[in-house]
N, C-alpha and C. Protein backbone atom coordinates (compact mmCIF):
# COMPACT_ATOMS: atom_id res chain seq x y z
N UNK A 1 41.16 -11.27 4.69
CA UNK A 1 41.12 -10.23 3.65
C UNK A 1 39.67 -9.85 3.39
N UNK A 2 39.01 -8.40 3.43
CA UNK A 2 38.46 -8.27 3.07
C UNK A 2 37.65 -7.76 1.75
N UNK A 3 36.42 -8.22 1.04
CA UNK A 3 36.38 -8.00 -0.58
C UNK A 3 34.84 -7.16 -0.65
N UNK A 4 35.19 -6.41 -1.77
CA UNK A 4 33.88 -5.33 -1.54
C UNK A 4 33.35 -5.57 -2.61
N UNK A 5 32.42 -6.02 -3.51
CA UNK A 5 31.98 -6.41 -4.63
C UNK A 5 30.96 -5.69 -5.04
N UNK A 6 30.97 -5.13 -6.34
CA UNK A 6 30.47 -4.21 -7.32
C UNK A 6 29.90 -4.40 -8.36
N UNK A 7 28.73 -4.35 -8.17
CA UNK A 7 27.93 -5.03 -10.21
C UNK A 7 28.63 -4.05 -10.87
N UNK A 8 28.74 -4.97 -11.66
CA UNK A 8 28.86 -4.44 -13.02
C UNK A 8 27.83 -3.70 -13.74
N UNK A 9 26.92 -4.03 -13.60
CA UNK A 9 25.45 -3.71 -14.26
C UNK A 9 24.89 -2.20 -13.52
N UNK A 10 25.73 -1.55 -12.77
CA UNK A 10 25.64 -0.50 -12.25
C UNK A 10 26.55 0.44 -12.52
N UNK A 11 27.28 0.58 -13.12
CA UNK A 11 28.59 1.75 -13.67
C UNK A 11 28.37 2.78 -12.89
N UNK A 12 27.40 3.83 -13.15
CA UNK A 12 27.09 5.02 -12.59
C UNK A 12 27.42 4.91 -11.22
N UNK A 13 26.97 3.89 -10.49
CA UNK A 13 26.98 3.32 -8.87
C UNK A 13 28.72 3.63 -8.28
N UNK A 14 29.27 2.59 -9.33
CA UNK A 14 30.94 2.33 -9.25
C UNK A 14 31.25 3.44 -9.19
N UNK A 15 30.93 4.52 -10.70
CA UNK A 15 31.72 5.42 -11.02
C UNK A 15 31.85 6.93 -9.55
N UNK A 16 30.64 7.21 -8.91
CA UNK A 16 29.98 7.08 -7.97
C UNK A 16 31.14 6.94 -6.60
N UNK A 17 31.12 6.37 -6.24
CA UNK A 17 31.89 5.62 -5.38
C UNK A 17 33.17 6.07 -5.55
N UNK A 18 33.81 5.62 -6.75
CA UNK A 18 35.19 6.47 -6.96
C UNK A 18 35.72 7.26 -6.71
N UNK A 19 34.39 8.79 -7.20
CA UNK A 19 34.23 10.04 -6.87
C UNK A 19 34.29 10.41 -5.17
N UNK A 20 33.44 9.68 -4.86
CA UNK A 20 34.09 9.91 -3.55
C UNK A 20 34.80 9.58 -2.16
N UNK A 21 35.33 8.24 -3.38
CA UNK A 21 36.69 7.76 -2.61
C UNK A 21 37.49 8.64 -2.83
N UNK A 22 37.36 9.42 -4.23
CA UNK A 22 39.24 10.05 -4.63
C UNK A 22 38.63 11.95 -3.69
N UNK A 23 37.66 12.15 -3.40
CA UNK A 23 37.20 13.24 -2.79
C UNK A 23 37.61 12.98 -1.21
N UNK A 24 37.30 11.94 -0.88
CA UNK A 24 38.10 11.69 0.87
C UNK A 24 39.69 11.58 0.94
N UNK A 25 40.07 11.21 -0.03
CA UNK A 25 41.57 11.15 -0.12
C UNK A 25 42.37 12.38 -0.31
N UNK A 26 41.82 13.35 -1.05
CA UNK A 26 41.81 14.59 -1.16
C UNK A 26 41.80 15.18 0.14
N UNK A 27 40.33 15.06 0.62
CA UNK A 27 40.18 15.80 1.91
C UNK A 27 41.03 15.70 2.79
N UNK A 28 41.59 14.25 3.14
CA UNK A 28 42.42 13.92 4.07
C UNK A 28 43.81 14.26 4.42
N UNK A 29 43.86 14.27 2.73
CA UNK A 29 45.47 14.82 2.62
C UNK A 29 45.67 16.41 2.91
N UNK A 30 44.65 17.14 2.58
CA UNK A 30 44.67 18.42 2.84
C UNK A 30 44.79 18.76 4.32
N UNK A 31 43.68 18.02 4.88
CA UNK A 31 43.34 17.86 6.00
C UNK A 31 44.68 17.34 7.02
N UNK A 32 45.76 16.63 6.69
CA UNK A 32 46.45 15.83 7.74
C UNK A 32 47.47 17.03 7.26
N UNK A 33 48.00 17.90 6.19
CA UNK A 33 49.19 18.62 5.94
C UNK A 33 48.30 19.90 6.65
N UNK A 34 47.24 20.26 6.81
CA UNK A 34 46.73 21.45 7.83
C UNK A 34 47.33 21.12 9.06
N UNK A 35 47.12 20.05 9.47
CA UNK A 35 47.00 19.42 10.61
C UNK A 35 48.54 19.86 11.50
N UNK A 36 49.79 19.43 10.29
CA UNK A 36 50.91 19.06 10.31
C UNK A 36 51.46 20.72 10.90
N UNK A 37 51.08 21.39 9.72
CA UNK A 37 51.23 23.15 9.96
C UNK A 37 50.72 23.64 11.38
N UNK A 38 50.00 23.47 11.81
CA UNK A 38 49.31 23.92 12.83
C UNK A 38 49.59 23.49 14.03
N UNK A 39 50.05 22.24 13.82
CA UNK A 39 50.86 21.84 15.49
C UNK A 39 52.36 22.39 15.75
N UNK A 40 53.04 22.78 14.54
CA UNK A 40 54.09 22.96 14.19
C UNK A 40 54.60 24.31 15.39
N UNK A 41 53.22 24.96 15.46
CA UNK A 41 53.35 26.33 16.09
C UNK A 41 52.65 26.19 17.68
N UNK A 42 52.43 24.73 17.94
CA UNK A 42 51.93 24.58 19.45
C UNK A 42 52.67 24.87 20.02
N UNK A 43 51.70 25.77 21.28
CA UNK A 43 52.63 25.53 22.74
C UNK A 43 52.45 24.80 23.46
N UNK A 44 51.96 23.81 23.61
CA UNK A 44 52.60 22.98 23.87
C UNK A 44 51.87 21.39 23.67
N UNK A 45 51.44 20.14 24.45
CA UNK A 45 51.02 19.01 24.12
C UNK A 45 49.71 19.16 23.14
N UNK A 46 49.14 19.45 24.35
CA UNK A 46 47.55 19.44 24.77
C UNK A 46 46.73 20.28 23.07
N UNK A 47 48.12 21.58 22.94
CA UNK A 47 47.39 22.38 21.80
C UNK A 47 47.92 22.03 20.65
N UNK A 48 48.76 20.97 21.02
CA UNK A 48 48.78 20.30 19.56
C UNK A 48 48.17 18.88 18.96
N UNK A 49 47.56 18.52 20.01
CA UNK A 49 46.10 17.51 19.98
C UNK A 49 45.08 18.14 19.11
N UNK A 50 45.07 18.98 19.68
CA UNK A 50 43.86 19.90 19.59
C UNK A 50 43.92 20.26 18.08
N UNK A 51 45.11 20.28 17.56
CA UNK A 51 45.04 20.28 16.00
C UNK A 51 44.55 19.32 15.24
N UNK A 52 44.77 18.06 16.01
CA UNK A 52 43.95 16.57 15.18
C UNK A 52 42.54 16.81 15.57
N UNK A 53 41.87 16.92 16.79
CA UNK A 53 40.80 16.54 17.98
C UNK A 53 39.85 17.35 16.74
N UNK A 54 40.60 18.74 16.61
CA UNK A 54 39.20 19.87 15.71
C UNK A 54 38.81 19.48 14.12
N UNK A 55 39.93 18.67 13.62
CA UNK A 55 39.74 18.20 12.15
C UNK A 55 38.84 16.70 12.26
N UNK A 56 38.87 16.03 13.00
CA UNK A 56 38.05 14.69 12.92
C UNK A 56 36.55 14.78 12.73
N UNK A 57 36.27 15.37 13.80
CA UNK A 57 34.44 15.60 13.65
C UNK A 57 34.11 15.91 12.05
N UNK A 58 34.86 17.31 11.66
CA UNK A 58 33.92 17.38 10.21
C UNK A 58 34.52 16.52 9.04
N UNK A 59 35.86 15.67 9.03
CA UNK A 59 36.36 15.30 7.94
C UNK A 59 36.00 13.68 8.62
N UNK A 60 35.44 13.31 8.98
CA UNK A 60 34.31 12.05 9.11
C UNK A 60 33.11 11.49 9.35
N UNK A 61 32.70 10.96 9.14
CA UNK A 61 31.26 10.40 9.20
C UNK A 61 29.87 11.89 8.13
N UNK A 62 28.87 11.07 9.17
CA UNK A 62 27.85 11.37 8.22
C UNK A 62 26.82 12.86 9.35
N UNK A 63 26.46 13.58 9.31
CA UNK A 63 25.47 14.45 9.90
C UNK A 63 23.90 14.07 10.04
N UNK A 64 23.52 13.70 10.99
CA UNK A 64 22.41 13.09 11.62
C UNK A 64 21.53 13.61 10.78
N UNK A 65 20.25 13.32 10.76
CA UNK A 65 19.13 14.63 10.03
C UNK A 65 17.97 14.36 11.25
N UNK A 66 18.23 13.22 12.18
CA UNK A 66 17.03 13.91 13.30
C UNK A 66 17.55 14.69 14.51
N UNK A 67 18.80 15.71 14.22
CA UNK A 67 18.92 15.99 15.01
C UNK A 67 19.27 17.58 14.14
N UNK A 68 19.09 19.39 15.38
CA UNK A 68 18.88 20.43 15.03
C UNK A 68 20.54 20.60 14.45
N UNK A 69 20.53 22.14 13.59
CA UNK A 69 21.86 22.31 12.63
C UNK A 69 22.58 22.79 14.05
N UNK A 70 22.03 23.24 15.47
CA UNK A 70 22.53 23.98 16.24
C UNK A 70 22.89 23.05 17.18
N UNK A 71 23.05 21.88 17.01
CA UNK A 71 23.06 20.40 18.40
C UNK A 71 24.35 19.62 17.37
N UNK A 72 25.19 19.80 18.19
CA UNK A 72 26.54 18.99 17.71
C UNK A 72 26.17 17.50 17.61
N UNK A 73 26.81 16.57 16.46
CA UNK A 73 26.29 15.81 16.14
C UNK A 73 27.56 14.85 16.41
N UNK A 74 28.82 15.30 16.65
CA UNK A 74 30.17 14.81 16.12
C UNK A 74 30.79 14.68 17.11
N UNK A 75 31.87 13.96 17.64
CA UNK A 75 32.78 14.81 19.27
C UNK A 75 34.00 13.70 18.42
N UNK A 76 35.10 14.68 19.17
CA UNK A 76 36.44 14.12 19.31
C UNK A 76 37.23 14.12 20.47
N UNK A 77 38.39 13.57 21.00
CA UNK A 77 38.93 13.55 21.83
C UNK A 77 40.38 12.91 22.11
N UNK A 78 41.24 13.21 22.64
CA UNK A 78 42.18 11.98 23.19
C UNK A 78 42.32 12.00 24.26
N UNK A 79 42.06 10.30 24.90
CA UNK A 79 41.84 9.77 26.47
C UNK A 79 43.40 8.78 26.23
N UNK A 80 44.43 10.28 26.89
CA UNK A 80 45.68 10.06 27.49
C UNK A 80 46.11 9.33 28.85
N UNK A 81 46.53 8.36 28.95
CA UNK A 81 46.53 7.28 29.77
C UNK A 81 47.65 8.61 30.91
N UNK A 82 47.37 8.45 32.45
CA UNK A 82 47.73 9.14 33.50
C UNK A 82 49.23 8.27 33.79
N UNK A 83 49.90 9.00 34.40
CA UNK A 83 51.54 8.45 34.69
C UNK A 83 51.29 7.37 35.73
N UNK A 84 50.20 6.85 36.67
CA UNK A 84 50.10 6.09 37.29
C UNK A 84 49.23 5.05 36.82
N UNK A 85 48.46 5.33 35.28
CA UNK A 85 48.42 4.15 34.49
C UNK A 85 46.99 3.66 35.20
N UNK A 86 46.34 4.55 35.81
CA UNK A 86 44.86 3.80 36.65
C UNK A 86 43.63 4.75 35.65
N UNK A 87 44.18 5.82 35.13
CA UNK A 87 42.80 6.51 34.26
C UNK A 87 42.94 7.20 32.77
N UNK A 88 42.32 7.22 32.19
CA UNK A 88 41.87 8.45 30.94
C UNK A 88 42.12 9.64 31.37
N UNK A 89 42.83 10.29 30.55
CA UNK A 89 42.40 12.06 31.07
C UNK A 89 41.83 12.45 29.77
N UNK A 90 40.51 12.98 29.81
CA UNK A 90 40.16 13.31 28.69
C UNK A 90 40.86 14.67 27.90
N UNK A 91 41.51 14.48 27.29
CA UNK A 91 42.18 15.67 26.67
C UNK A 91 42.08 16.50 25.05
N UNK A 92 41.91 17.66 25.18
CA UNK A 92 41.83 18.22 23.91
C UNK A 92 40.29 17.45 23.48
N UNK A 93 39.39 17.93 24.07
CA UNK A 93 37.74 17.12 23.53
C UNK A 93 37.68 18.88 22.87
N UNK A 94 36.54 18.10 21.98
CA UNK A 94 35.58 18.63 20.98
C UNK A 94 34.25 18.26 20.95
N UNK A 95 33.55 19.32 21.38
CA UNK A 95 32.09 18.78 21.65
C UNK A 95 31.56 18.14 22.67
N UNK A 96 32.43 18.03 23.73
CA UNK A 96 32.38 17.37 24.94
C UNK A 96 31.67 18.47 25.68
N UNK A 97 31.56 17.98 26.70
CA UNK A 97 30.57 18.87 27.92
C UNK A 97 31.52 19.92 28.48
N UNK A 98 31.54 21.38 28.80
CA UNK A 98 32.91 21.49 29.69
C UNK A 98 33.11 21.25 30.60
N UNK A 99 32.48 20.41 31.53
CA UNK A 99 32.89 20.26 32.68
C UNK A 99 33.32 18.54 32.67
N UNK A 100 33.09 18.27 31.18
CA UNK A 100 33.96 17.03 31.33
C UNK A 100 35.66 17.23 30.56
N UNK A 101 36.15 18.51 30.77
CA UNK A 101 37.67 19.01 30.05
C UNK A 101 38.32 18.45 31.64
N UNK A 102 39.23 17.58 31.01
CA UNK A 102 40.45 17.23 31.83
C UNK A 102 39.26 16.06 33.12
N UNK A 103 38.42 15.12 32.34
CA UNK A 103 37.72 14.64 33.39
C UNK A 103 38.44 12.99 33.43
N UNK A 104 38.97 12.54 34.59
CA UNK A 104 39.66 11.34 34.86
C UNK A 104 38.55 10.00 34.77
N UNK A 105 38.88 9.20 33.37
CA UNK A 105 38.11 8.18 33.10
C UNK A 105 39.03 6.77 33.51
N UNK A 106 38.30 5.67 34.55
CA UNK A 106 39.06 5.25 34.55
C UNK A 106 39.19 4.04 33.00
N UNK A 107 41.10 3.23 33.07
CA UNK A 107 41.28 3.08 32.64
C UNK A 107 41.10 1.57 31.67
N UNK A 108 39.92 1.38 32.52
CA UNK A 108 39.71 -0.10 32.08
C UNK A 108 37.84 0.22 31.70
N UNK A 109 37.55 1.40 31.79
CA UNK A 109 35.97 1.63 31.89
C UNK A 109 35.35 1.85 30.25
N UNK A 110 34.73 0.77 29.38
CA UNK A 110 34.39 1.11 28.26
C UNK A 110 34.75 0.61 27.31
N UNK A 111 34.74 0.90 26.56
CA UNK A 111 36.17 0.80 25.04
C UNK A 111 37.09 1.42 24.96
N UNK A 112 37.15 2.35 25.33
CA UNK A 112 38.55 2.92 25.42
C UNK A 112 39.72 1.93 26.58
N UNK A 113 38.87 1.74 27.53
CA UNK A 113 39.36 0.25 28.47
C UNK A 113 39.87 -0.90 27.49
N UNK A 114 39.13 -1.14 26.41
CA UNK A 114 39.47 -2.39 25.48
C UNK A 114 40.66 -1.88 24.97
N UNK A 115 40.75 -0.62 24.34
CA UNK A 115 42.20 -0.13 23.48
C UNK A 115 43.14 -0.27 24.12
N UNK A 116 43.25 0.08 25.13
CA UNK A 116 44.30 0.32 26.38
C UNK A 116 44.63 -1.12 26.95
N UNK A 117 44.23 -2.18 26.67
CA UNK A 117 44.47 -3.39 27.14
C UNK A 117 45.12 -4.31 26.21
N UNK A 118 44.48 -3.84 24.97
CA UNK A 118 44.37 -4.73 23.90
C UNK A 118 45.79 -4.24 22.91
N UNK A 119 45.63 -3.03 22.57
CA UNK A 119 46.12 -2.00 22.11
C UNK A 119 46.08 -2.23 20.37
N UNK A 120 44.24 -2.84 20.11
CA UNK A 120 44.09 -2.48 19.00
C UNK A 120 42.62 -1.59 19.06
N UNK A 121 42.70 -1.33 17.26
CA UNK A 121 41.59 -0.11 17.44
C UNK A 121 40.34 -0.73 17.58
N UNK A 122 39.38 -0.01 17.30
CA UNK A 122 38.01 -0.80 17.51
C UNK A 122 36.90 -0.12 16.59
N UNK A 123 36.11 -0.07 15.72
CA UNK A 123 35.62 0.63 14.96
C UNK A 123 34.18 0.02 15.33
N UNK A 124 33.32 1.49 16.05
CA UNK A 124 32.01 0.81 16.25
C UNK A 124 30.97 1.34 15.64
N UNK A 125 30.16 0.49 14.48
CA UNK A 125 29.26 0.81 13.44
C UNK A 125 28.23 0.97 13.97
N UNK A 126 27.71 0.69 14.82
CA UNK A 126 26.59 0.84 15.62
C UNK A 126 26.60 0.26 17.25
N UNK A 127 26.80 1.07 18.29
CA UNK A 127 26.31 1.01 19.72
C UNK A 127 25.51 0.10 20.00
N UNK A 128 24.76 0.27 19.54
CA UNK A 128 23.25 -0.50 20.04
C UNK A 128 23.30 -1.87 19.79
N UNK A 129 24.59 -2.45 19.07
CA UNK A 129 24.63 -3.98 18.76
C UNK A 129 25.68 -3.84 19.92
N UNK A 130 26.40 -3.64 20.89
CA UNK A 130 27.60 -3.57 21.79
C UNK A 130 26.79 -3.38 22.96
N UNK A 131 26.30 -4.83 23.51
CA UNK A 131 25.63 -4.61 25.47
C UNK A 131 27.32 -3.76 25.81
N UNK A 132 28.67 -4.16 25.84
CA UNK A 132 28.86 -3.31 26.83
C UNK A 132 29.61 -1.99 26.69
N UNK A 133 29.06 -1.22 25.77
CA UNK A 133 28.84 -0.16 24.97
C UNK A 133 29.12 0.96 26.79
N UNK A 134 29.73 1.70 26.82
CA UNK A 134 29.60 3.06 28.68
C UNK A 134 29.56 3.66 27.60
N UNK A 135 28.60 4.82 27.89
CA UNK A 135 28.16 6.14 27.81
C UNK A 135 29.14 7.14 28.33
N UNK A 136 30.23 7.27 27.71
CA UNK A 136 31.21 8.60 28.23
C UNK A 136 31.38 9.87 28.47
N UNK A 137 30.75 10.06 27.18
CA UNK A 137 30.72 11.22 26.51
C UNK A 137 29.20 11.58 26.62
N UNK A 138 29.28 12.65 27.31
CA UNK A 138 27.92 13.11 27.88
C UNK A 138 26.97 14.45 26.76
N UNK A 139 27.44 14.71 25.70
CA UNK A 139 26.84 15.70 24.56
C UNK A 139 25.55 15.09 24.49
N UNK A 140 26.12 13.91 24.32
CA UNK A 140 24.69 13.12 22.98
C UNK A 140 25.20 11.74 23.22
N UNK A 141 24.26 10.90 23.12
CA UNK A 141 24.82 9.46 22.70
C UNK A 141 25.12 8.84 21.67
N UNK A 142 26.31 8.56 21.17
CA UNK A 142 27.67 8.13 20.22
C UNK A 142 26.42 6.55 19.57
N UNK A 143 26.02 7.00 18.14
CA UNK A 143 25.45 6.05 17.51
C UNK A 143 26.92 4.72 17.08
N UNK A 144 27.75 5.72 16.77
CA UNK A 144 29.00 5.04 16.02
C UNK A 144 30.15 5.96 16.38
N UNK A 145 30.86 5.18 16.65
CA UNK A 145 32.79 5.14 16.64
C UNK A 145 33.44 4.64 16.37
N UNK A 146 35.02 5.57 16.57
CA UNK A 146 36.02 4.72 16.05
C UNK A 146 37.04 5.26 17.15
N UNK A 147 37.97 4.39 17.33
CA UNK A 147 38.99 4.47 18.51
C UNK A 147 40.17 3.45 18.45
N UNK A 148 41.16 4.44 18.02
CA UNK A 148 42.34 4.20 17.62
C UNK A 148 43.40 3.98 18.98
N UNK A 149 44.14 3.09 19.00
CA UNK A 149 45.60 3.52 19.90
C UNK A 149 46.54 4.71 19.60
N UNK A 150 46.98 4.94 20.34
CA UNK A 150 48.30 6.33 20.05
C UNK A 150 49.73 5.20 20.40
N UNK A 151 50.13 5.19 19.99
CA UNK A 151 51.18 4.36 20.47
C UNK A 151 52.63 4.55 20.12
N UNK A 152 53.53 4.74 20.49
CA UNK A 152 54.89 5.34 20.39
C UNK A 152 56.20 4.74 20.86
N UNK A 153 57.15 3.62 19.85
CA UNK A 153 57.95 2.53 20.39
C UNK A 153 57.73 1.48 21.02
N UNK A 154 56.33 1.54 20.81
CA UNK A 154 55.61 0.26 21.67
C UNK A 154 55.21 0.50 22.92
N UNK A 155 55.10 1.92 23.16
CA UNK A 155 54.24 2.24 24.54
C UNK A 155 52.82 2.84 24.45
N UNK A 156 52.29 2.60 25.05
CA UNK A 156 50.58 2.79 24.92
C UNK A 156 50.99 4.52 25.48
N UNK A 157 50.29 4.95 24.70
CA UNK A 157 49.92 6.85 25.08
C UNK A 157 48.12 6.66 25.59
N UNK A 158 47.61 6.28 24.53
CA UNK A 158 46.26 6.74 25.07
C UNK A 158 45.22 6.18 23.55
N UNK A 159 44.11 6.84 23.94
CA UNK A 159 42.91 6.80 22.31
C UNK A 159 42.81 7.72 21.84
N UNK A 160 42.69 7.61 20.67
CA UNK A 160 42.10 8.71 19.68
C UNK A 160 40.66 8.48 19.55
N UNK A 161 39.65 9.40 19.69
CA UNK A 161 38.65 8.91 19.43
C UNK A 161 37.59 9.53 18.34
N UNK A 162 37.23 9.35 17.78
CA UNK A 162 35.54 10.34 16.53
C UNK A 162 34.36 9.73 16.84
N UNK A 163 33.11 10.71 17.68
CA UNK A 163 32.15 9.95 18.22
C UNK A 163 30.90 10.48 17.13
N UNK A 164 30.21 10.11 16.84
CA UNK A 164 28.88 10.41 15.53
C UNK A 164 27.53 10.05 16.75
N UNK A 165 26.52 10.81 16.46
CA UNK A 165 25.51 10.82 17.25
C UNK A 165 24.49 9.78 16.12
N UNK A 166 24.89 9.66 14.93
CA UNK A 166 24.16 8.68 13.79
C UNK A 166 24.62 7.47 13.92
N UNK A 167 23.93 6.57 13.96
CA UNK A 167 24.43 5.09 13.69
C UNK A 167 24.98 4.54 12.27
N UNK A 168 26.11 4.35 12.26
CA UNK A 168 26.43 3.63 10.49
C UNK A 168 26.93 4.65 9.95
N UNK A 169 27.54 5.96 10.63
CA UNK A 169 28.21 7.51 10.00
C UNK A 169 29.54 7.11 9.72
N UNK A 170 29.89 6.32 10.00
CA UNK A 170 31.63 5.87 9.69
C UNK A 170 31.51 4.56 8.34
N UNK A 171 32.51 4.97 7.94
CA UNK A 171 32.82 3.42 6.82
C UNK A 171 34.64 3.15 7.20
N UNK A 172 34.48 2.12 6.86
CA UNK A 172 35.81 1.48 6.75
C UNK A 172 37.17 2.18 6.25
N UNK A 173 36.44 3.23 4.96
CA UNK A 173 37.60 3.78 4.90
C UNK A 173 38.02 5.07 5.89
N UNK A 174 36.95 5.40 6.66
CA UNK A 174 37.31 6.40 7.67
C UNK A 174 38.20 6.18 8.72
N UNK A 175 37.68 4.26 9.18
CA UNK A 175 38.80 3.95 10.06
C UNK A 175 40.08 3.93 9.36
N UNK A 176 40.09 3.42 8.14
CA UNK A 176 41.57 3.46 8.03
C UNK A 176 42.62 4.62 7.65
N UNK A 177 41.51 5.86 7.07
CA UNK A 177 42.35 7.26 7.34
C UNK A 177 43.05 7.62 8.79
N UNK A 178 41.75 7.38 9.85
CA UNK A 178 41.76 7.79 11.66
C UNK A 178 43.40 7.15 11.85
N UNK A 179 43.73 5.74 11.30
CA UNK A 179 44.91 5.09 11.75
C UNK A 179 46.30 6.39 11.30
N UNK A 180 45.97 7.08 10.62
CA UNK A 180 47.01 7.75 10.05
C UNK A 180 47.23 9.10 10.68
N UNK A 181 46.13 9.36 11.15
CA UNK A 181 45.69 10.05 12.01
C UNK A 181 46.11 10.11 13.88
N UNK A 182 46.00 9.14 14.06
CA UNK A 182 46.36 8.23 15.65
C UNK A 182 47.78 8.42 15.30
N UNK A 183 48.47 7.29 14.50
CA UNK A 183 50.06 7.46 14.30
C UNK A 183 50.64 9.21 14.62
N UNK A 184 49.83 10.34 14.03
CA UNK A 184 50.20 11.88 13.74
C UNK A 184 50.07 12.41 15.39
N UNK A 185 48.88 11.88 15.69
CA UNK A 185 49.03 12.41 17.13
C UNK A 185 49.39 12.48 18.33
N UNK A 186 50.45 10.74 18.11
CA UNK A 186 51.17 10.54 19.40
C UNK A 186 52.81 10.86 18.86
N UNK A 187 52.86 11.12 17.54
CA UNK A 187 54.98 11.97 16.98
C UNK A 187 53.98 12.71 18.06
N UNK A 188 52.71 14.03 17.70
CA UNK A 188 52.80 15.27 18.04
C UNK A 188 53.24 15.32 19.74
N UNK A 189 52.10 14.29 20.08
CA UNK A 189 52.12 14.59 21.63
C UNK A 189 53.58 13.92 22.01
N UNK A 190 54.31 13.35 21.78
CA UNK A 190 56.02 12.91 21.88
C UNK A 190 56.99 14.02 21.61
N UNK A 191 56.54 14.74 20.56
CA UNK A 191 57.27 15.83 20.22
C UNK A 191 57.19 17.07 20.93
N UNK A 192 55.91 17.33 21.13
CA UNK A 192 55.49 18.37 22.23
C UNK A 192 55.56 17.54 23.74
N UNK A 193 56.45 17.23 23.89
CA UNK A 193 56.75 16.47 25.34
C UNK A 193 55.91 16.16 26.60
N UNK A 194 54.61 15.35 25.77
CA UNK A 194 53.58 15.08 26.40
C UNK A 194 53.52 14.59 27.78
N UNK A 195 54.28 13.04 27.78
CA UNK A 195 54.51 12.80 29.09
C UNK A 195 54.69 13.71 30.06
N UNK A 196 55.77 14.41 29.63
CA UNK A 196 55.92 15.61 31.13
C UNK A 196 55.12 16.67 31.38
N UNK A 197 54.27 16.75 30.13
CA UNK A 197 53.03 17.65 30.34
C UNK A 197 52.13 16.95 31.28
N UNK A 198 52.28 15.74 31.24
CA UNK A 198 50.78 15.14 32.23
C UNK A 198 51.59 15.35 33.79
N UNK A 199 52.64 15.57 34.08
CA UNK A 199 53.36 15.24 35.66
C UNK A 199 52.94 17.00 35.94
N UNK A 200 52.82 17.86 35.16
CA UNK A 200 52.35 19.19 35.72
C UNK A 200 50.76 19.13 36.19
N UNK A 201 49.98 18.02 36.26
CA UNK A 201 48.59 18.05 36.15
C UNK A 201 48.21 17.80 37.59
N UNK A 202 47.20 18.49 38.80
CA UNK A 202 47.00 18.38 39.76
C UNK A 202 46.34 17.50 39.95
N UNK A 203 46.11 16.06 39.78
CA UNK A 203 45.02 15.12 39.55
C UNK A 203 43.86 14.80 40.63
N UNK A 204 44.62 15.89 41.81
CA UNK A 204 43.49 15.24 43.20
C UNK A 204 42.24 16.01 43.07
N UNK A 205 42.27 17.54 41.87
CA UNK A 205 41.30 18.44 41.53
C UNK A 205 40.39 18.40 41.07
N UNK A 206 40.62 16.77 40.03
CA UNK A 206 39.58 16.64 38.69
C UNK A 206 38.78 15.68 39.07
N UNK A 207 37.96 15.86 38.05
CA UNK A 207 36.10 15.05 38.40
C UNK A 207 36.60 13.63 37.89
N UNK A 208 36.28 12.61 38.82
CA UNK A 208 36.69 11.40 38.07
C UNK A 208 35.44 10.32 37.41
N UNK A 209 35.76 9.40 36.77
CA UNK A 209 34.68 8.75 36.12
C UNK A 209 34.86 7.32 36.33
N UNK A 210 34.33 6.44 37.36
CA UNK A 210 34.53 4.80 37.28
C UNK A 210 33.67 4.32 36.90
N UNK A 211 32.27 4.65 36.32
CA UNK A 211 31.49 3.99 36.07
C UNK A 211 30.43 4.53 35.14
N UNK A 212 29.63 3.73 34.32
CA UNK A 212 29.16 4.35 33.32
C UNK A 212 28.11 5.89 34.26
N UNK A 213 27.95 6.57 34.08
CA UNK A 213 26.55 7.72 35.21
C UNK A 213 26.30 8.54 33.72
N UNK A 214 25.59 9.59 34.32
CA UNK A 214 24.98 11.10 33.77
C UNK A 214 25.58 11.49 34.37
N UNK A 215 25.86 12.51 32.97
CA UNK A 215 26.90 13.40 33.83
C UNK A 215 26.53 15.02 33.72
């Protein structure tokens, strides 16, 4: 169990805090019933990812300040496990490179490798304490993440992921919104009949990824 302890001798601090605990809860809720509306009208998997993938970046973490207002600071994504179960397909990214859309990661490469094995989430406060930290995501390098399972009857779908170019941009309660979040996006991609969306995918076409590189 974890315990978060609060002087007393600080009120303003507490009161503080409250404010914008009950301001993220707000956001979120607004944020996950947008979410809800908007996939409602997908055509199909991929663009109803894409309804979670575009709300994560700004309704988490923190905005760098050594970096320009014009240099994305944030990325999202879901790395949908392939029907032959050997890679990532990066799907529905935000802020990603484009020539890493639909790029085959394999499936054991990273942390997202850990989710997919493990099939719990992983919330990373800072990179730079993680030697085996891969560089995936080629924008910027991911100070902090978080990376959820998608999971549906007990079958692994894939990760959810929110990447921050700041170290320490996530708190605890962000991971535990993202979980509510992850749960929303594998009904969507189940509902929008994801699986059979991935058997239309030409896989011998796409750029693949086994190892950490530049990309």
């Amino acid at each position: 169990m974890k315990h978060r302890l609060e002087s007393s001798s600080a009120p303003a601090k507490v009161e503080s805090h409250m404010r914008d605990l009950n301001c993220l809860r707000e956001n979120v809720l607004l944020a996950y019933k947008r979410v809800l509306q908007e996939a409602a009208g997908a055509e199909n998997a991929e663009e109803a990812l894409w309804t979670v993938t575009r709300t994560l970046p700004s309704l988490f973490g923190n905005r760098s300040r050594e970096h320009r207002l014009d240099e994305p600071t944030s990325a999202a994504a879901a790395f949908m496990a392939t029907p032959d179960r050997q890679y990532h397909l990066i799907t529905a990214p935000v802020n990603f490179r484009p020539e890493q859309y639909h790029e085959l990661v394999a499936i054991d490469l990273g942390h997202p490798g850990v989710v997919a094995r493990t099939r719990r989430g992983i919330f990373l406060a800072d990179t730079n304490h993680h030697e085996t930290f891969v560089k995936i995501l080629q924008t910027f390098r991911a100070g902090s993440a978080m990376q959820l399972p998608m999971l549906w009857k007990g079958d692994y779908l894939g990760v959810l992921i929110c990447a921050n170019v700041a170290r320490g941009a996530f708190e605890e309660l962000d991971f535990e919104a993202m979980e509510a979040f992850a749960a929303l996006a594998a009904a969507l991609w189940v509902a929008h009949e994801g699986p059979a969306w991935l058997c239309t995918i030409d896989y011998a076409r796409l750029p693949r990824r086994r190892t950490e590189q530049s990309g």
